[in-house]
Structure formats: structure tokens, C-alpha cells
C-alpha atoms as a PDB file:
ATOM      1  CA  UNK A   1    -146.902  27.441  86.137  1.00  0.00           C
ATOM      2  CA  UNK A   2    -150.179  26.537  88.243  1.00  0.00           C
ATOM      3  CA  UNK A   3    -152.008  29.499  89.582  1.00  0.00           C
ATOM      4  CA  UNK A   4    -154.549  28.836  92.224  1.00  0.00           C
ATOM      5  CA  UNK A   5    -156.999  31.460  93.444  1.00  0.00           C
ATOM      6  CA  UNK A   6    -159.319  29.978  96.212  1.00  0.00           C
ATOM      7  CA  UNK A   7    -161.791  31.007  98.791  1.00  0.00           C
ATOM      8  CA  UNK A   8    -162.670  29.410 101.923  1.00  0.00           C
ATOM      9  CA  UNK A   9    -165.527  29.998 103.851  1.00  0.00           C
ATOM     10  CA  UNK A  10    -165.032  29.029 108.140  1.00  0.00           C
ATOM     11  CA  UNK A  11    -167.987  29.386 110.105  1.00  0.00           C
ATOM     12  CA  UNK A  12    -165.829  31.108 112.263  1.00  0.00           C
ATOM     13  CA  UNK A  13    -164.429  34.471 113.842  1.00  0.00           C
ATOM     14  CA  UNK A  14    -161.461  36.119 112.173  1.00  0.00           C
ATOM     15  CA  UNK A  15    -159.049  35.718 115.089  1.00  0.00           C
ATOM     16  CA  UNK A  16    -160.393  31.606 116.059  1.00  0.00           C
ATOM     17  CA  UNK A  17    -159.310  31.473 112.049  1.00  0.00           C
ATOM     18  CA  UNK A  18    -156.257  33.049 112.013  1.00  0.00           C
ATOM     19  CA  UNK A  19    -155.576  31.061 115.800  1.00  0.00           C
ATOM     20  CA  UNK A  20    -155.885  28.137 113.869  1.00  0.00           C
ATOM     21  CA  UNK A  21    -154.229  28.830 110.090  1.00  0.00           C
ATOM     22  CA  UNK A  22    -150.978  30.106 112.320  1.00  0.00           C
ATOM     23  CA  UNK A  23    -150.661  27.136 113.959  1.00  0.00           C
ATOM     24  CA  UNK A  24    -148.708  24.672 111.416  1.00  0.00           C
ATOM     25  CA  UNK A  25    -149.589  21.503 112.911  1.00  0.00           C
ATOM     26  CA  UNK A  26    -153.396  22.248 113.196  1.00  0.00           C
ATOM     27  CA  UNK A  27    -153.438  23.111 109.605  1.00  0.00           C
ATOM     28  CA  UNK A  28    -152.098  20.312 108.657  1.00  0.00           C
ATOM     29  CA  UNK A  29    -154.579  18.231 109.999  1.00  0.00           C
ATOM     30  CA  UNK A  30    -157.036  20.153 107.839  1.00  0.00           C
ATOM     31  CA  UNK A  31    -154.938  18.667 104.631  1.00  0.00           C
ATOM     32  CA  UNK A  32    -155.712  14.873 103.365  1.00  0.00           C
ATOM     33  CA  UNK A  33    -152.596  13.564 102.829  1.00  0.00           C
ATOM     34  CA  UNK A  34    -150.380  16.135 104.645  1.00  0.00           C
ATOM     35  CA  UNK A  35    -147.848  15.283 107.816  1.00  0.00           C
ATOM     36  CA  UNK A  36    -145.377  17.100 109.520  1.00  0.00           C
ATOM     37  CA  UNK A  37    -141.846  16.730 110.256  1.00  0.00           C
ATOM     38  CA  UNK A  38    -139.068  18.347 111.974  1.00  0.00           C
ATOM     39  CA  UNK A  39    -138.720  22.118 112.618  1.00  0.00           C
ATOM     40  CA  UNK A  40    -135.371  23.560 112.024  1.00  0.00           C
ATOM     41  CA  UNK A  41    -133.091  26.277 113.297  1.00  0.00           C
ATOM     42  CA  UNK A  42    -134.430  28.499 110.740  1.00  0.00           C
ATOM     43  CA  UNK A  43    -137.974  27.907 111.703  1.00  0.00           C
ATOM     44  CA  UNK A  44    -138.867  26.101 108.647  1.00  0.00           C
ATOM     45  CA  UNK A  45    -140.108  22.463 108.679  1.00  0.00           C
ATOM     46  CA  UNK A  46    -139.497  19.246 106.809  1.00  0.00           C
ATOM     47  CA  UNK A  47    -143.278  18.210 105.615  1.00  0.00           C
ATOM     48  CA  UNK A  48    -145.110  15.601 103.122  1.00  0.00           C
ATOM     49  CA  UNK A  49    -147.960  15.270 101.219  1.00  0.00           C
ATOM     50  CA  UNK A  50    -149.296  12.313  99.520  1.00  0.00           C
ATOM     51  CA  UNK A  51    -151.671  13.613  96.063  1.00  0.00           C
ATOM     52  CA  UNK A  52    -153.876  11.395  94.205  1.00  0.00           C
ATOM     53  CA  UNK A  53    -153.912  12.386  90.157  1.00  0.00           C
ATOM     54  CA  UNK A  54    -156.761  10.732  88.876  1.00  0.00           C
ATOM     55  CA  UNK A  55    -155.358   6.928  88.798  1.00  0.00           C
ATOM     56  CA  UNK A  56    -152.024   7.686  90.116  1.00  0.00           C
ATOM     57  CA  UNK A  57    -150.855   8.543  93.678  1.00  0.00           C
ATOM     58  CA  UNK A  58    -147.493  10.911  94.172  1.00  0.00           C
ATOM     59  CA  UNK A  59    -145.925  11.705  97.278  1.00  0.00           C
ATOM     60  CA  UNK A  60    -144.294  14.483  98.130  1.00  0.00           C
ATOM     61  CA  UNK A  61    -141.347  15.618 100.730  1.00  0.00           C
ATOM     62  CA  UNK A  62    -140.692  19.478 101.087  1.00  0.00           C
ATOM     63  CA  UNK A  63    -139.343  22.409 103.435  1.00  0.00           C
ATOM     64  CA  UNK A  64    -141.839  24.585 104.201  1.00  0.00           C
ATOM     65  CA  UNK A  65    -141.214  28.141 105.643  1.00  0.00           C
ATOM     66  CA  UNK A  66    -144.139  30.302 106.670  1.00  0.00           C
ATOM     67  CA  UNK A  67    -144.001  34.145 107.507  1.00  0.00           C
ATOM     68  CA  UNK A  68    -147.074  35.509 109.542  1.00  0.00           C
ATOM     69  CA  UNK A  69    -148.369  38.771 110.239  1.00  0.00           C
ATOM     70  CA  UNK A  70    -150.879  38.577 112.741  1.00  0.00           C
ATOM     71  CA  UNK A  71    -152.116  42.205 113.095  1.00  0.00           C
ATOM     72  CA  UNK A  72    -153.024  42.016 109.386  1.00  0.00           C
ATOM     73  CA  UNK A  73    -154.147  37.805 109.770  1.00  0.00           C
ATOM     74  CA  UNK A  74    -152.277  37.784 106.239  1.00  0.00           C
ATOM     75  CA  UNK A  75    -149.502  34.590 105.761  1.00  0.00           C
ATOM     76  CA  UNK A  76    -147.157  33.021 103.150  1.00  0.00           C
ATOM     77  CA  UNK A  77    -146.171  29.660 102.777  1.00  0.00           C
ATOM     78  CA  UNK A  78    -142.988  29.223 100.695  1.00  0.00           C
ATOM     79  CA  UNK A  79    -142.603  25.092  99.664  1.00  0.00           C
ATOM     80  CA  UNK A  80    -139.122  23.697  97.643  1.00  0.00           C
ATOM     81  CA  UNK A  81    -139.301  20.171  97.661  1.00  0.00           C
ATOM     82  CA  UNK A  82    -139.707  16.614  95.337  1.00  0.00           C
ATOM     83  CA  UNK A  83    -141.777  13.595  94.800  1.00  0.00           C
ATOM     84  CA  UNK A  84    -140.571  10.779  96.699  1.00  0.00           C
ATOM     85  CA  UNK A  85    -138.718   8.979  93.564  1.00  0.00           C
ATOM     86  CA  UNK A  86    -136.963  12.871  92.908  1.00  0.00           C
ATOM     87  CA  UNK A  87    -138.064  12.820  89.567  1.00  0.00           C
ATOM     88  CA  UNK A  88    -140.280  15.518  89.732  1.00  0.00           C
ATOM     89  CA  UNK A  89    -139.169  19.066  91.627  1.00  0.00           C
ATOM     90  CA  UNK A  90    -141.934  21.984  92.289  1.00  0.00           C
ATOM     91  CA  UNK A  91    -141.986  25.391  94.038  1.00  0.00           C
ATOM     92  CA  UNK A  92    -144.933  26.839  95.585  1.00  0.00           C
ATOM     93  CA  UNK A  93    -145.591  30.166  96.964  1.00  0.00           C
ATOM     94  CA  UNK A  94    -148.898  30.340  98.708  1.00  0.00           C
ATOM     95  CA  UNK A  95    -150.449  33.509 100.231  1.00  0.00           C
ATOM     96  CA  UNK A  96    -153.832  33.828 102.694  1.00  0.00           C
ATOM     97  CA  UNK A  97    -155.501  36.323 104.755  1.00  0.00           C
ATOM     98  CA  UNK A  98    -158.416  36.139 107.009  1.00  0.00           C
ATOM     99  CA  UNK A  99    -161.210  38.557 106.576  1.00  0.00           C
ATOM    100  CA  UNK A 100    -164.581  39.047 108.292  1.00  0.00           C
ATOM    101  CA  UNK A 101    -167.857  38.411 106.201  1.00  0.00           C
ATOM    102  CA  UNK A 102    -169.370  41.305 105.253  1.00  0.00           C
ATOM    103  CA  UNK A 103    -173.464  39.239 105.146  1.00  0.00           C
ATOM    104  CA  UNK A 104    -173.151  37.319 108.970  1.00  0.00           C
ATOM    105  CA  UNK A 105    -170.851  35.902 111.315  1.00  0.00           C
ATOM    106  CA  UNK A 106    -167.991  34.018 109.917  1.00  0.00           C
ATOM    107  CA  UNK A 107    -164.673  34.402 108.020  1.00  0.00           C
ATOM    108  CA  UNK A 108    -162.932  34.334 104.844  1.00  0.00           C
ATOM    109  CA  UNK A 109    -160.065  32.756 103.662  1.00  0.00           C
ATOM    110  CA  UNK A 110    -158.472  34.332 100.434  1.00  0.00           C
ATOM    111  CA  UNK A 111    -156.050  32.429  98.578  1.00  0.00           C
ATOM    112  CA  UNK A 112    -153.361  32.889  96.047  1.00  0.00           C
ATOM    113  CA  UNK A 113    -150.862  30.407  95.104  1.00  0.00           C
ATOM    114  CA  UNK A 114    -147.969  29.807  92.699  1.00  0.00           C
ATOM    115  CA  UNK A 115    -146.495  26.732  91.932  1.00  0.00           C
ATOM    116  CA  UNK A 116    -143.680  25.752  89.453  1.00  0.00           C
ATOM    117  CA  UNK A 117    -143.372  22.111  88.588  1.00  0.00           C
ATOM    118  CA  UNK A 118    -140.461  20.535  86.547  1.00  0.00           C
ATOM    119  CA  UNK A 119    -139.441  16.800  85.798  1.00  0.00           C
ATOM    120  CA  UNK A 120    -141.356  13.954  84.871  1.00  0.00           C
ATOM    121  CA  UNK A 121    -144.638  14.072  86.147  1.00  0.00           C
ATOM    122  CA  UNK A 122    -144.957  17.542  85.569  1.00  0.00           C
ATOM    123  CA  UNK A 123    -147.198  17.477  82.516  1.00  0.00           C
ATOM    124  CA  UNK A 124    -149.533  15.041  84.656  1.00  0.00           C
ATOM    125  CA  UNK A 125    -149.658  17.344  87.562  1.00  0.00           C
ATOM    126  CA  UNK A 126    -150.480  20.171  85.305  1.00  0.00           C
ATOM    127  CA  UNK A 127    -153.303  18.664  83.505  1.00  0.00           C
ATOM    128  CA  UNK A 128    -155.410  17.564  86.997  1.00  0.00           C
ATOM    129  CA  UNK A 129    -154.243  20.613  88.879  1.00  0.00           C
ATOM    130  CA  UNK A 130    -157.475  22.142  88.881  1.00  0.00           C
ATOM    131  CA  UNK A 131    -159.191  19.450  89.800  1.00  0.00           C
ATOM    132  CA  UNK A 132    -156.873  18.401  92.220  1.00  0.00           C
ATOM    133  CA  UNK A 133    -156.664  22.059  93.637  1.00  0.00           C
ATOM    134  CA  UNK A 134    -160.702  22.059  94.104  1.00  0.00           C
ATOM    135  CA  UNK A 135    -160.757  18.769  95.639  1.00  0.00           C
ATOM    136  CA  UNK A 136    -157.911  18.810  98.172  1.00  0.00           C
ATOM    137  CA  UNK A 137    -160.243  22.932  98.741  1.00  0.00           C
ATOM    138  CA  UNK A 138    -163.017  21.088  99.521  1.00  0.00           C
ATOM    139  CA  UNK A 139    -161.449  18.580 101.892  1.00  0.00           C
ATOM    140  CA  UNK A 140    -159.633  21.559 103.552  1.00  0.00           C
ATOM    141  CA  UNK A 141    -162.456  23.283 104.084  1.00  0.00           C
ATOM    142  CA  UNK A 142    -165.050  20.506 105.296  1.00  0.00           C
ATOM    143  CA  UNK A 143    -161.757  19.462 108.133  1.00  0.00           C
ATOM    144  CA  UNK A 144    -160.873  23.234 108.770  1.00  0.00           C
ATOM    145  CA  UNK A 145    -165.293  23.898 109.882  1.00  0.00           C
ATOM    146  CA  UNK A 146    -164.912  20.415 111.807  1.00  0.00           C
ATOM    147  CA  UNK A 147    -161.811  21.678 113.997  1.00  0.00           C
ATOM    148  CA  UNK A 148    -163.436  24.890 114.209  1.00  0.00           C
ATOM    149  CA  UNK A 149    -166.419  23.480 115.444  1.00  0.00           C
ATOM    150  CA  UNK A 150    -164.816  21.369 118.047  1.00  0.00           C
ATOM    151  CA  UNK A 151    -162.674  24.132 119.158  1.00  0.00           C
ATOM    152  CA  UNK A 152    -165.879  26.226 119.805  1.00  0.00           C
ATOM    153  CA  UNK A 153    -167.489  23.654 121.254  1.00  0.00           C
ATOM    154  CA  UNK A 154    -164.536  22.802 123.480  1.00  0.00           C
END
């Protein structure tokens, strides 16, 4: 099992933050790599992401379900889903909330994550998972300050 605890910083208020990280197709256009698919009955969607470990490149197809709770600006993201050969299965539960920063304007983004990875690129996927999980951070974050910049600008 990965575990991933992150921390975003958004130049941001909490609710332009949490206006954003509720709206599924804006976030992912924050994620390299990510797209979006179909919404079904159920509210859930069909999504993909495309991962590069180190040399190797692994795409991804899952259904995504996410529960919010906007008085508290606290989510979770529940992913089931496979590479795109089906060789490899993984289950993530992801959780964030939006806080104010306590030194100057701006938010927080807290992050907790879970994720269960079976099959044969598993042992791969474990071994660059932390460097994969501070890149793909990084990314996030630099594309989540640009939208929020545009959207105050806007």
C-alpha cells in the first residue's frame, strides 16, 4: 500500500479553492496527464490518467466517485480502475480539505491518500511512487496557482 500525505499551498481564498477543487473538470486540468470522461447515473465518472515511471509510461482508465462537503471544504475521491493493458488493478482513496493560512492570505490544501496496487507493474509503481507522487504535487500545484490566478484576474 502507497500512503501519500501532501500539502498544497494556493495563493488563494478558502472558498475560490474549494470553488475550484469541487469542480471535477477544473481539477482535472490541474493534473498532467489526467482527462475526463462520462458522468454516470450514480454521479461518478469514467476518467484517465497517463503516469510516467522513470523510463516507462502507464496509462490508466478508472471510475471516480467524489463526495463533498462544502460547509466543512473537506472531499474524498474514491478511484477503482486498471492500466490500459489490465494487467495492473489499483484502488485509491484520496481525502482533502481547504483551510485558511494562519501567516497571510492564502489557502491550504491537506492531503491524505491510499492506494492499493496489484498485478504486474505493481512493484514498479511502488518503487517511484514517491517520486512520482511529489512530481505529479508539484505540477498540480504550479497549474492549480495558474487557474487561480486567471480566475482572479478574470
Amino acid at each position: 500500500m502507497i500512503e501519500v500525505n501532501e500539502r498544497v499551498d494556493a495563493p488563494s481564498a478558502p472558498q475560490t479553492v474549494w470553488d475550484l477543487l469541487s469542480d471535477p473538470h477544473a481539477v482535472v486540468n490541474c493534473v498532467p496527464g489526467a482527462s475526463l470522461g462520462e458522468q454516470h447515473e450514480d454521479g461518478s465518472f469514467d476518467a484517465g490518467v497517463t503516469v510516467k515511471f522513470g523510463p516507462a509510461k502507464v496509462n490508466f482508465k478508472a471510475r471516480v466517485a467524489l463526495e463533498l462537503d462544502a460547509p466543512a471544504m473537506a472531499g474524498k475521491v474514491t478511484a477503482r480502475g486498471k492500466d490500459n493493458q489490465g494487467g495492473t488493478r489499483f484502488h485509491t482513496t484520496m481525502s482533502f480539505n481547504v483551510v485558511a493560512q494562519t501567516d497571510g492570505p492564502g489557502s491550504t490544501i491537506l492531503i491524505q491518500a491510499q492506494v492499493e496496487i496489484s498485478g504486474r507493474l505493481a512493484s514498479l509503481i511502488e518503487t517511484g511512487a514517491s517520486l512520482v507522487v511529489k512530481r505529479m504535487t508539484a505540477e498540480f500545484s504550479e497549474r492549480l496557482a495558474a487557474h487561480l490566478a486567471g480566475v482572479a484576474a478574470g
